[in-house]
C-alpha atoms as a PDB file:
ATOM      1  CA  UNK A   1       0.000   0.000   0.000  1.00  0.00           C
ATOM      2  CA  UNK A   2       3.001   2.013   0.500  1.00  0.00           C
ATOM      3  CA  UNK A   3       2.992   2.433  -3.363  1.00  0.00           C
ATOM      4  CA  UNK A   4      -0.405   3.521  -3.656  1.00  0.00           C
ATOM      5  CA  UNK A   5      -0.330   6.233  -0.734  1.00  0.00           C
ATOM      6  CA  UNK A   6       3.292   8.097  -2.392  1.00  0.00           C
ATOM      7  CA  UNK A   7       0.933   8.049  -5.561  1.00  0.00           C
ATOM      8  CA  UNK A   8      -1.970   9.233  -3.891  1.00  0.00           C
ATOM      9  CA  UNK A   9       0.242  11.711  -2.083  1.00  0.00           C
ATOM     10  CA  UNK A  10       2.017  13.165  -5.457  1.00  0.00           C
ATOM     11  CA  UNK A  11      -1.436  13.422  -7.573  1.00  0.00           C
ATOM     12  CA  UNK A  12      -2.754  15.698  -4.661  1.00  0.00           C
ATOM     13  CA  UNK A  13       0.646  17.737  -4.367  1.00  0.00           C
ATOM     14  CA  UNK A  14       0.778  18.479  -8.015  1.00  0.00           C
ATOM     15  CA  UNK A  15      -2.748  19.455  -8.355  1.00  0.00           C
ATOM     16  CA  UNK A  16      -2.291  21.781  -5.327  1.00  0.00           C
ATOM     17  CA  UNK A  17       0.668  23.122  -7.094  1.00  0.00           C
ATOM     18  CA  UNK A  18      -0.791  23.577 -10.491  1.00  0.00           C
ATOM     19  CA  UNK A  19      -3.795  25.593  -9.255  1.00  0.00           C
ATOM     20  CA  UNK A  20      -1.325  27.870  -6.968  1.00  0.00           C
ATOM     21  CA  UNK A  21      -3.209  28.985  -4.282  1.00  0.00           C
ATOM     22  CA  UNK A  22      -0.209  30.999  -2.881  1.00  0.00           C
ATOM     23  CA  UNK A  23      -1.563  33.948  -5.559  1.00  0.00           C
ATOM     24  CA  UNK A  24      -5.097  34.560  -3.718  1.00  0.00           C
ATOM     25  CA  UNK A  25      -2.937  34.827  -0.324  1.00  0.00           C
ATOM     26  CA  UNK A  26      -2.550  38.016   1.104  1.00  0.00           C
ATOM     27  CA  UNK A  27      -2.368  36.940   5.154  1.00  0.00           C
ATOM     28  CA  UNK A  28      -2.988  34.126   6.631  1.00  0.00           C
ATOM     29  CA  UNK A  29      -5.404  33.554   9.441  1.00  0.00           C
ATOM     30  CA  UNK A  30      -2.958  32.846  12.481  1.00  0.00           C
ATOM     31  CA  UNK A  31      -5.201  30.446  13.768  1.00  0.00           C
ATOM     32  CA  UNK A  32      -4.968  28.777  10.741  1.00  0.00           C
ATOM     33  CA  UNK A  33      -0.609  28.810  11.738  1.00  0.00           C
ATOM     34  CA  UNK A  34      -1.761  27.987  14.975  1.00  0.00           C
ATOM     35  CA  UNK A  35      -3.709  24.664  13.808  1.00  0.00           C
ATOM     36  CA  UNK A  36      -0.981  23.982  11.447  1.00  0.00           C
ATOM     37  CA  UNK A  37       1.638  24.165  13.857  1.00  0.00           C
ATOM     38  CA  UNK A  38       0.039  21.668  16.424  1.00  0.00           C
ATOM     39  CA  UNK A  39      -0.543  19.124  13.909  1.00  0.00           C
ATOM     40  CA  UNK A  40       2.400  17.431  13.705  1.00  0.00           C
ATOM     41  CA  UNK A  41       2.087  16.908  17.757  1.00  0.00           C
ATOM     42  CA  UNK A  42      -2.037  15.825  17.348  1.00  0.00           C
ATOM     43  CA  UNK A  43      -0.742  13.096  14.414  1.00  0.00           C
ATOM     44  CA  UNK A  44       1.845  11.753  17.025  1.00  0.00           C
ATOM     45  CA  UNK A  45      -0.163  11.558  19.776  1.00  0.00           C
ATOM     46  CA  UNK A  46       0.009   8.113  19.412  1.00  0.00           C
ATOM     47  CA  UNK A  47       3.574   7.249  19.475  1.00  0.00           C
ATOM     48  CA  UNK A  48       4.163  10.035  21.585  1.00  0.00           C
ATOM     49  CA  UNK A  49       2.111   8.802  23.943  1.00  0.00           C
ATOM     50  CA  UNK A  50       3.236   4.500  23.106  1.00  0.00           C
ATOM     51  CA  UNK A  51      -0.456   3.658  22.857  1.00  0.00           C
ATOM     52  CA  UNK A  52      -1.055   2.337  19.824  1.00  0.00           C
ATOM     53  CA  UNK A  53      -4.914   2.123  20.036  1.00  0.00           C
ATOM     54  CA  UNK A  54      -5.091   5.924  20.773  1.00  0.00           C
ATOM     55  CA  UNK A  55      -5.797   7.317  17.292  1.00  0.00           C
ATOM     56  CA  UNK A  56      -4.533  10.894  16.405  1.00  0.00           C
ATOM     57  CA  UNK A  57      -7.268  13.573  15.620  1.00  0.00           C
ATOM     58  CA  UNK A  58      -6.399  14.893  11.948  1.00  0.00           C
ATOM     59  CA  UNK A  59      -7.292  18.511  12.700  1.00  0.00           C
ATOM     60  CA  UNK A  60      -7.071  18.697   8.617  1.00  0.00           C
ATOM     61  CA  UNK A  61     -10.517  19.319   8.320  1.00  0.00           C
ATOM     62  CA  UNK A  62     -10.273  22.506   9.983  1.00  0.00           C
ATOM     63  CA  UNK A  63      -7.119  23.819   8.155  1.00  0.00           C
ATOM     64  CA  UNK A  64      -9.410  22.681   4.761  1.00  0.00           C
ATOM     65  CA  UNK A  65     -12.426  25.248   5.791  1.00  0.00           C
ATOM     66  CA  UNK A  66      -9.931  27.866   6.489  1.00  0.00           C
ATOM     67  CA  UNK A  67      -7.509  27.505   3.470  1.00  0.00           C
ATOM     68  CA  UNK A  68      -9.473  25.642   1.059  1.00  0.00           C
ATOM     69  CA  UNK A  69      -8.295  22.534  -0.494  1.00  0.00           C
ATOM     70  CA  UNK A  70      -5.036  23.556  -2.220  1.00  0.00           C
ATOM     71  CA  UNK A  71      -3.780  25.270   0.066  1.00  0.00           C
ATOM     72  CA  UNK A  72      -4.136  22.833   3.050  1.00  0.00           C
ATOM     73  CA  UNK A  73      -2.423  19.907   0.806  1.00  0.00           C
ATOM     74  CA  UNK A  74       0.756  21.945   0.696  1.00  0.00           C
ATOM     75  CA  UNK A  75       0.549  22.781   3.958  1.00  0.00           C
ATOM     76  CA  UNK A  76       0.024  19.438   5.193  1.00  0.00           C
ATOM     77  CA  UNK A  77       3.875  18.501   3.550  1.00  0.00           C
ATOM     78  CA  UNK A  78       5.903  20.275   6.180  1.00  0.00           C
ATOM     79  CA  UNK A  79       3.736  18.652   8.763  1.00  0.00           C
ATOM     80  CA  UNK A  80       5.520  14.750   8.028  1.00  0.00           C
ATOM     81  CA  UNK A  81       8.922  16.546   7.884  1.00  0.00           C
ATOM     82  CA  UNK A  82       8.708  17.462  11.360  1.00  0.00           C
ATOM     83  CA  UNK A  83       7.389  14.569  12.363  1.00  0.00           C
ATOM     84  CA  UNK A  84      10.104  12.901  11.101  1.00  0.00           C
ATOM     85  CA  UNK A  85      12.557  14.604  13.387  1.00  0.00           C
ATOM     86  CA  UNK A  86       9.506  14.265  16.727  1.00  0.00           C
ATOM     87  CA  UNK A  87       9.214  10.479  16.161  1.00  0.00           C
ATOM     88  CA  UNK A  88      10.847   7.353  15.460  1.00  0.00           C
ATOM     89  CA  UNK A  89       8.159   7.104  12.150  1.00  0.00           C
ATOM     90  CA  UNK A  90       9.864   5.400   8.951  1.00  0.00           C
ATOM     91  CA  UNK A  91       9.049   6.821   5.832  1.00  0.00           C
ATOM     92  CA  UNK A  92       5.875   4.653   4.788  1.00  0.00           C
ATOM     93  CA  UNK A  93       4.429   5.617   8.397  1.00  0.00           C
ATOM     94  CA  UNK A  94       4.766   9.303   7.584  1.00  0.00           C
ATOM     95  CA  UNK A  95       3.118   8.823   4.643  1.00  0.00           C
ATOM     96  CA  UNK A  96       0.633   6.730   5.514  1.00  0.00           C
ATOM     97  CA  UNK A  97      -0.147   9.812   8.034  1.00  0.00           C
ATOM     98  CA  UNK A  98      -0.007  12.463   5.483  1.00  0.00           C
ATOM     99  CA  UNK A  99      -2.661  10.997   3.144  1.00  0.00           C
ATOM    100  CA  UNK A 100      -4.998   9.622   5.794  1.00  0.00           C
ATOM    101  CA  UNK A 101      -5.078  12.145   8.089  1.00  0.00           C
ATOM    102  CA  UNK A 102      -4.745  14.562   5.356  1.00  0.00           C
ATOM    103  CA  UNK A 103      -5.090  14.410   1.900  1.00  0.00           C
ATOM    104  CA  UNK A 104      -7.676  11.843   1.879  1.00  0.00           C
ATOM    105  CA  UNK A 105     -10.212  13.374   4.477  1.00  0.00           C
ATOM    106  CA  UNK A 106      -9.632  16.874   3.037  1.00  0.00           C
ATOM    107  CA  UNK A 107     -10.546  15.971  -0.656  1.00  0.00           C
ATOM    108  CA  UNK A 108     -13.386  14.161   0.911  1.00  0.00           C
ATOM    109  CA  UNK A 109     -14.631  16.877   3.072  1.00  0.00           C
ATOM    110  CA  UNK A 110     -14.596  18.984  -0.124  1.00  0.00           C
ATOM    111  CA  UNK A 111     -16.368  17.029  -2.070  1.00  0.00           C
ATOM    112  CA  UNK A 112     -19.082  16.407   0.430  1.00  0.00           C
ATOM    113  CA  UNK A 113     -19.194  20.484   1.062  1.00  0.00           C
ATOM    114  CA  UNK A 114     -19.727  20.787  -2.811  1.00  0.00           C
ATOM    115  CA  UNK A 115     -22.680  18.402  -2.159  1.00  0.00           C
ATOM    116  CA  UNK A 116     -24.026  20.134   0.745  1.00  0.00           C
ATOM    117  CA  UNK A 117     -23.454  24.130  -1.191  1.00  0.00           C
ATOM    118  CA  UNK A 118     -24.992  22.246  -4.265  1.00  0.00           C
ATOM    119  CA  UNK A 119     -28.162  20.405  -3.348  1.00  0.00           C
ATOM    120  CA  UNK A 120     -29.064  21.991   0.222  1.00  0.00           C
ATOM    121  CA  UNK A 121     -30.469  25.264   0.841  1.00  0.00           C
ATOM    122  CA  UNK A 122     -27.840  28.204   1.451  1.00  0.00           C
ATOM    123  CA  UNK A 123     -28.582  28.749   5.056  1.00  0.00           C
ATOM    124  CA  UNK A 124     -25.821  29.864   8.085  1.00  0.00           C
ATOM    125  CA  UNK A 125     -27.253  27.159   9.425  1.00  0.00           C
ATOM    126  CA  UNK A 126     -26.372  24.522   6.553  1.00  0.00           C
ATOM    127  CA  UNK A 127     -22.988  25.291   6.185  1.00  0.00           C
ATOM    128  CA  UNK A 128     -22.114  25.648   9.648  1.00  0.00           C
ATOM    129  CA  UNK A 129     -23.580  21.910  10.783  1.00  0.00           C
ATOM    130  CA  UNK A 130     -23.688  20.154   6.945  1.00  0.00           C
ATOM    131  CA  UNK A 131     -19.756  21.527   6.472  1.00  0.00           C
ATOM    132  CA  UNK A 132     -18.271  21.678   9.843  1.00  0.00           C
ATOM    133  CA  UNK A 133     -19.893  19.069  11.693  1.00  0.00           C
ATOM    134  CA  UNK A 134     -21.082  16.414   9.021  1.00  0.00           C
ATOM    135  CA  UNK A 135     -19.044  16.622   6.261  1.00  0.00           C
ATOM    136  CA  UNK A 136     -15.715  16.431   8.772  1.00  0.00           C
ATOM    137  CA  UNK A 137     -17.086  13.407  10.882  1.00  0.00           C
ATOM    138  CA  UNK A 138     -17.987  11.834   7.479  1.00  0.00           C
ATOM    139  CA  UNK A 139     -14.780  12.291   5.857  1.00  0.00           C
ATOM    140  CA  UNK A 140     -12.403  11.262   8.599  1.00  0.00           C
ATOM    141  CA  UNK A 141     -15.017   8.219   9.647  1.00  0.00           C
ATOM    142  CA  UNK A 142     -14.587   7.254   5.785  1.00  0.00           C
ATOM    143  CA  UNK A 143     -10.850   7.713   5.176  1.00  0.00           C
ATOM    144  CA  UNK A 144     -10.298   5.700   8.801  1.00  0.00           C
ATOM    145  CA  UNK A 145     -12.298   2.452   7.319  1.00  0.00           C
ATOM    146  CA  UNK A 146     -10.435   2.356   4.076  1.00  0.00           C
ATOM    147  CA  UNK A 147      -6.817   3.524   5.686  1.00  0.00           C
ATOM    148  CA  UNK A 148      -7.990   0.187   8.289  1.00  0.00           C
ATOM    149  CA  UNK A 149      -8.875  -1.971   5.009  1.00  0.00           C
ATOM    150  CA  UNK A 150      -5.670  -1.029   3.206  1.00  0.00           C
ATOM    151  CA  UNK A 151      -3.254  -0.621   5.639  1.00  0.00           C
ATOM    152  CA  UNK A 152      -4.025  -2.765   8.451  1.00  0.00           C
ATOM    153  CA  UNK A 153      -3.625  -2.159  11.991  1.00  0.00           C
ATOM    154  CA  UNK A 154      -0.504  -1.923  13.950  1.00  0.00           C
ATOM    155  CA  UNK A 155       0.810  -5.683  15.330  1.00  0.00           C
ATOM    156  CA  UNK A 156      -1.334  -6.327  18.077  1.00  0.00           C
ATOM    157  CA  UNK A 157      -4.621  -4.699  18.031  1.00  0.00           C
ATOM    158  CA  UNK A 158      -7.562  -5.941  16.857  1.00  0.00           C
ATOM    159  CA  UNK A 159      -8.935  -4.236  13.909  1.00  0.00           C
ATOM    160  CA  UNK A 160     -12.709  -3.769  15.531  1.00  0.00           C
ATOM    161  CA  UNK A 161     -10.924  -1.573  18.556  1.00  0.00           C
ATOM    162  CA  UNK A 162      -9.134   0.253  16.066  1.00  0.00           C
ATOM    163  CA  UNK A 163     -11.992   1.184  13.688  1.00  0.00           C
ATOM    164  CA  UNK A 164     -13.855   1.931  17.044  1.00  0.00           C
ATOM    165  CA  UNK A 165     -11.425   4.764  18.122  1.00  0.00           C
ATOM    166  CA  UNK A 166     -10.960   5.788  14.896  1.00  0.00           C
ATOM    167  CA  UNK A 167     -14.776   6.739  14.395  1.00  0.00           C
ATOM    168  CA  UNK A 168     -14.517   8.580  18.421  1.00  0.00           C
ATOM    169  CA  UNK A 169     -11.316  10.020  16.924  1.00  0.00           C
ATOM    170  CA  UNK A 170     -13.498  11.364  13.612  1.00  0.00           C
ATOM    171  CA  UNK A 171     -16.428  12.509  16.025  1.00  0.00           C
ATOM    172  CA  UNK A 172     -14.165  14.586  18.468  1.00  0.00           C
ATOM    173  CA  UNK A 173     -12.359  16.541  15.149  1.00  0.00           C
ATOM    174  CA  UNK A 174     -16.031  17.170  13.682  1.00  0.00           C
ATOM    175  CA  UNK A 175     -16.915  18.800  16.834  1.00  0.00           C
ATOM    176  CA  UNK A 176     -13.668  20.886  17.188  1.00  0.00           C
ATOM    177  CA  UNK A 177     -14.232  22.025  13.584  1.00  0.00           C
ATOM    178  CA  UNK A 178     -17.714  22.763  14.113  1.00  0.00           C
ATOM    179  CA  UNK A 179     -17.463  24.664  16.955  1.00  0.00           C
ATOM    180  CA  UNK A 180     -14.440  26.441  15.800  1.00  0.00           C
ATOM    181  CA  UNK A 181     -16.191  27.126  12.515  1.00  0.00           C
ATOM    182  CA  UNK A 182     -19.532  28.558  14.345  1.00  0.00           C
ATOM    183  CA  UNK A 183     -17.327  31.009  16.014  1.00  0.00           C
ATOM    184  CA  UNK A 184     -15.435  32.077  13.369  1.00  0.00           C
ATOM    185  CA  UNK A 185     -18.871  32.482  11.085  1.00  0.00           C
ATOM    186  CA  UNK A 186     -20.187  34.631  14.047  1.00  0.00           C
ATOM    187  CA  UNK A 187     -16.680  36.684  14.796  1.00  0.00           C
ATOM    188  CA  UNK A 188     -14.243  35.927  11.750  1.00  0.00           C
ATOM    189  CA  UNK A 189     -15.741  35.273   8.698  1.00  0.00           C
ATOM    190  CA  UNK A 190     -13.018  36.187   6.827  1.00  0.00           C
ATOM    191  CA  UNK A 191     -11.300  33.631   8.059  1.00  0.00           C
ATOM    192  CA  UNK A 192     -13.282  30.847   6.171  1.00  0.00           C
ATOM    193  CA  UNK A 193     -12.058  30.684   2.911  1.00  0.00           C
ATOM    194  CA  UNK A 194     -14.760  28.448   2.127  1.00  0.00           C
ATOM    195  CA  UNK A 195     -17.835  30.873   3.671  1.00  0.00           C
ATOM    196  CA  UNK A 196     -18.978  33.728   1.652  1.00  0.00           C
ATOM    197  CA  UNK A 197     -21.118  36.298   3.374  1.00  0.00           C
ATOM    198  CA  UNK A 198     -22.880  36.395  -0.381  1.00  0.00           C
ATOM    199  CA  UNK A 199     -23.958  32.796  -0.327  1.00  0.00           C
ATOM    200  CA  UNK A 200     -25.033  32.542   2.843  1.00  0.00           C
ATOM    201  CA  UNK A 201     -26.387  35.751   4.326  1.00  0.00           C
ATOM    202  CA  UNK A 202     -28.542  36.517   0.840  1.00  0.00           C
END
């Protein structure tokens, strides 16, 4: 699978690259520096910590509704380079890391926001619980079964206990996007890269 995920990894860095999101940048947010600065510490929670069964919260979700989708894959690179230097992690680990606690659940999440801006009515309301709450808890709950049917487990666990804290691990970051993306909708709009005071306050 190691083959698949450097693929996987390299389509969504090129993309991200070829669409150069660095033009539309004047500042960014600093709590989207903030997020992106913890992350390599919330992905190594569990070999920080040695419990295995303790799944990290992506946090990538969040860092997606703030940056939008190109932007958040390029981001996300610097991320497994730290890590690198935090952890004992061999390559395929990191990169395991970086596209399923990344680049996976972000594409996801965007493509179930599309849904949710496309075929549900533009309400505060909508994009607040359909974008931050659902569509996070969906794509991480998602990108954990398939990363668990692809990759396995780590020796020892049982796959059932892992799938389990993955989907409390995939609840916990869609309420920590949620709520961070109420307040910001209330306080910060500008913030959201992905809320538009156009679309959504007609």
């Amino acid at each position: 699978m190691t083959l698949l995920n450097l693929l996987l990894a390299l389509a969504a860095t090129a993309l991200a690259l070829a669409l150069r999101p660095w033009r539309a940048v004047t500042q960014l947010p600093w709590p989207a520096l903030l997020l992106w600065a913890t992350l390599p510490l919330l992905w190594s929670v569990d070999r920080l910590s040695a419990m295995p069964v303790m799944q990290p919260l992506a946090g990538s979700c969040l860092l997606l509704m703030m940056l939008g989708w190109p932007l958040a894959v390029l981001m996300l690179l610097p991320v497994v380079g730290l890590m690198s230097v935090m952890t004992d992690l061999g390559a395929a680990d990191l990169l395991q890391r970086l596209v399923w606690l990344g680049v996976v659940p972000i594409t996801l999440a965007m493509g179930i926001g599309a849904a949710v801006r496309r075929w549900l009515p533009h309400h505060l309301f909508v994009y607040i619980l359909g974008r931050g709450f659902f569509a996070t808890g969906l794509a991480l709950g998602v990108a954990g079964a398939i990363s668990v049917a692809l990759n396995g487990v780590p020796y020892g666990l049982n796959a059932d206990d892992v799938m389990l804290a993955r989907m409390l691990a995939a609840s916990g970051d869609a309420f920590i996007t949620g709520m961070f993306v109420a307040i910001f909708v209330a306080f910060r709009p500008q913030w959201l890269a992905t809320y538009a005071d156009r679309i959504y306050l007609k």
